[in-house]
Protein backbone atom coordinates (compact mmCIF):
# COMPACT_ATOMS: atom_id res chain seq x y z
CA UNK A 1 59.07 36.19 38.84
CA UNK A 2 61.51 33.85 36.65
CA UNK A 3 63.17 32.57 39.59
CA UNK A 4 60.29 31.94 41.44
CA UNK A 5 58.60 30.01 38.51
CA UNK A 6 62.27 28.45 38.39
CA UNK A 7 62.26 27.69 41.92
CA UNK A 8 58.62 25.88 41.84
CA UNK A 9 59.41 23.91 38.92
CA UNK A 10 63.09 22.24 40.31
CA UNK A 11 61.55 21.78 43.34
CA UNK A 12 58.49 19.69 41.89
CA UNK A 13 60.83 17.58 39.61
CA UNK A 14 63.00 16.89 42.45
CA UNK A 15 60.12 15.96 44.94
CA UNK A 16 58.60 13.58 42.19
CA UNK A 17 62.51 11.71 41.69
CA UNK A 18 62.42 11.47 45.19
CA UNK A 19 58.83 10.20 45.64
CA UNK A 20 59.48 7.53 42.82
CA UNK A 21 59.30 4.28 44.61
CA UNK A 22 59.82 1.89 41.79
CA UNK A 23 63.01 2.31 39.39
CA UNK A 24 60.25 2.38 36.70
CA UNK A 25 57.58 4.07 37.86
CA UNK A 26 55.07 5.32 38.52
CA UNK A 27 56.01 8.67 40.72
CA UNK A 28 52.50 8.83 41.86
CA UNK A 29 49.45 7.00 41.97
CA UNK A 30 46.08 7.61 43.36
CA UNK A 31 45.32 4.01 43.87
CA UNK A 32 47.24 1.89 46.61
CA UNK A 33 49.81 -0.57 45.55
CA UNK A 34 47.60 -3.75 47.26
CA UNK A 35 44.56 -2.39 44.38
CA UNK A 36 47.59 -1.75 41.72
CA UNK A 37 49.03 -5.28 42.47
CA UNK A 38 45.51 -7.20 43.10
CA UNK A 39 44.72 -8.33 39.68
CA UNK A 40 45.13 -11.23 37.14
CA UNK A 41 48.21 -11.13 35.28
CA UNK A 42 49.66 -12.88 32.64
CA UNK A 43 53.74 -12.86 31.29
CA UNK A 44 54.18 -10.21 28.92
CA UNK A 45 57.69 -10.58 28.67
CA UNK A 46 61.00 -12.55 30.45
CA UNK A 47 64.36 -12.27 30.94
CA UNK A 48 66.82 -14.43 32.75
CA UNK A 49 69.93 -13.07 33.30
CA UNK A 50 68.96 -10.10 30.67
CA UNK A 51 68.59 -11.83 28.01
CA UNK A 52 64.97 -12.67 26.66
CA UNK A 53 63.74 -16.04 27.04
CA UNK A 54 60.02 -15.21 26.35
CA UNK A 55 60.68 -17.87 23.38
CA UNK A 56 61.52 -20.28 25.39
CA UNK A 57 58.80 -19.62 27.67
CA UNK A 58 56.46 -19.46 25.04
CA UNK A 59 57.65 -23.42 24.37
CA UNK A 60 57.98 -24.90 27.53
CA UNK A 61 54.76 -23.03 29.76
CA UNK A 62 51.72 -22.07 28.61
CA UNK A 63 49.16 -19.43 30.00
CA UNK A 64 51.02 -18.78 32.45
CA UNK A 65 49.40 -17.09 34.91
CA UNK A 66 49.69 -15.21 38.27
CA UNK A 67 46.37 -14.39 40.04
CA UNK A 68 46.45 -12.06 43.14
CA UNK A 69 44.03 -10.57 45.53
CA UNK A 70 43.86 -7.65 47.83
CA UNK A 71 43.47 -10.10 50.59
CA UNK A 72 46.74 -11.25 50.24
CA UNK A 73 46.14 -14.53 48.86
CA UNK A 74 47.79 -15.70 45.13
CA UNK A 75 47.60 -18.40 43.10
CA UNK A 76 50.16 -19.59 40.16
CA UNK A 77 48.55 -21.32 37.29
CA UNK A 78 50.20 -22.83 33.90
CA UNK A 79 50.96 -26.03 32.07
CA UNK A 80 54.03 -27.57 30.92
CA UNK A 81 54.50 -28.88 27.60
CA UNK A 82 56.45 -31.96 27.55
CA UNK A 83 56.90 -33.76 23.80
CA UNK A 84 55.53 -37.18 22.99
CA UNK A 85 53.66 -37.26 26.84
CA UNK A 86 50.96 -34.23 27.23
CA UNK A 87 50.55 -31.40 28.79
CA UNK A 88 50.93 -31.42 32.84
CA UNK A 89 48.71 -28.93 34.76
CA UNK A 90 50.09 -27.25 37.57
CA UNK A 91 48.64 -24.89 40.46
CA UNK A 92 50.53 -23.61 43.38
CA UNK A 93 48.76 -21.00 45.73
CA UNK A 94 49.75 -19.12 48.73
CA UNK A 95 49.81 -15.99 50.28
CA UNK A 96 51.90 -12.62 49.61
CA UNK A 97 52.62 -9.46 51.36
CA UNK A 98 54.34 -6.02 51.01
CA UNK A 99 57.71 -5.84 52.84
CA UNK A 100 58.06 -2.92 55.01
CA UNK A 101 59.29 -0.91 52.83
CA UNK A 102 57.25 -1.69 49.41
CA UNK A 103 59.70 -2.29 47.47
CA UNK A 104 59.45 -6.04 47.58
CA UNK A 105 56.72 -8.82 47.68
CA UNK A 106 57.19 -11.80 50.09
CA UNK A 107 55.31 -15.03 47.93
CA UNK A 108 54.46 -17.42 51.03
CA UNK A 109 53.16 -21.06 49.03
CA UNK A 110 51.18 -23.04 50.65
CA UNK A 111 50.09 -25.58 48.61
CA UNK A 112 51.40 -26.64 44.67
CA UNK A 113 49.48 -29.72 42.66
CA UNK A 114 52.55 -31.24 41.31
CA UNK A 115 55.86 -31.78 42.49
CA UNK A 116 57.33 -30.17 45.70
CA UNK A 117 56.19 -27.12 47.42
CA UNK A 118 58.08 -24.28 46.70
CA UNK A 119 60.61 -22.21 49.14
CA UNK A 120 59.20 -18.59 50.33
CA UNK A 121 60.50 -16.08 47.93
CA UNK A 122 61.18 -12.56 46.96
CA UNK A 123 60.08 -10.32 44.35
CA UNK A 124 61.74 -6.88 44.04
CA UNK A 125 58.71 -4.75 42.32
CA UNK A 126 60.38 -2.84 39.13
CA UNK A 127 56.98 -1.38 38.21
CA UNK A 128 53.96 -0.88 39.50
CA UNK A 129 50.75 0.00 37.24
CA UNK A 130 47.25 -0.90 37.25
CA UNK A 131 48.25 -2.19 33.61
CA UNK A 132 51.78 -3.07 34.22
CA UNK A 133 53.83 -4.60 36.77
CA UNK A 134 57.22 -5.88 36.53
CA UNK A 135 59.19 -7.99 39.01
CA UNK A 136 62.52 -9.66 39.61
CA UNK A 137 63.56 -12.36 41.22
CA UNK A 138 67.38 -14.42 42.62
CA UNK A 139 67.24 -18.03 42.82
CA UNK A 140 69.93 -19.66 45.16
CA UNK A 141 72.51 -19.87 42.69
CA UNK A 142 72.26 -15.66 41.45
CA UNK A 143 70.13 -16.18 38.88
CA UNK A 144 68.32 -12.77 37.54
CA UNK A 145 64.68 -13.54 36.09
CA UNK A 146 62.43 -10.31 35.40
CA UNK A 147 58.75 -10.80 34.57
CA UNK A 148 56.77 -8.46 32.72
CA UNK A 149 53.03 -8.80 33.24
CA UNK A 150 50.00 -7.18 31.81
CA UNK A 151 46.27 -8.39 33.03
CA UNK A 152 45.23 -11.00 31.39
């Protein structure tokens, strides 16, 4: 009977490793990742190439936030904050999509209020909770920038 209750219990640890789609979580969830990911989320925390920058963040962009919908649709909101001129509103908006695989997000703009419209991107999903999701993105030159969102 040990060895069976051994057995059953190795077995269900190694089916939920294996059944872990993010590298930080969840194993399992009930909801689908479109409801998990539809939602409005503000920046918890940042770091570009590992090191935190949510201080410079914090004095640079404000409210900075990413609003997406099951649809498919998204739209990027925030403000910069540039001494002795103002604040300059910004609002880009697109669509997004699960790869294949749902692992990563494809961000599709398709309009932006100021300055030039953005280059499709990737965002490899880290973590994926109905109160937590985590991405990370490459620019062009290699640069590593992880976003940690909570709903806003």
């Amino acid at each position: 009977m040990k060895k069976l209750l051994a057995f059953i219990f190795l077995s269900s640890v190694l089916f939920f490793t294996e059944c872990k789609k993010y590298p930080e979580g969840p194993a399992i969830s009930f909801r689908s990742k479109k409801e998990r990911i539809a939602n409005t989320w503000k920046v918890n925390a940042l770091y570009i190439n590992g090191v935190d920058s949510a201080a410079y963040y914090n004095n640079i962009l404000k409210d900075y936030t990413v609003s997406m919908s099951k649809s498919g649709s998204y739209t990027i909101s925030y403000y910069v904050v540039v001494p002795s001129f103002g604040n300059i509103s910004n609002t880009e908006s697109g669509n997004w999509e699960l790869t294949s695989d749902k692992k990563t997000i494809t961000i599709k703009p398709s309009s932006i209020a100021v300055g030039n419209l953005p280059n499709p991107s990737s965002w490899q999903i880290l973590k994926l909770y109905e109160n937590d999701f985590r991405i990370r993105t490459y620019d062009s030159n290699g640069k590593k920038t992880e976003y940690h969102f909570t709903p806003k």
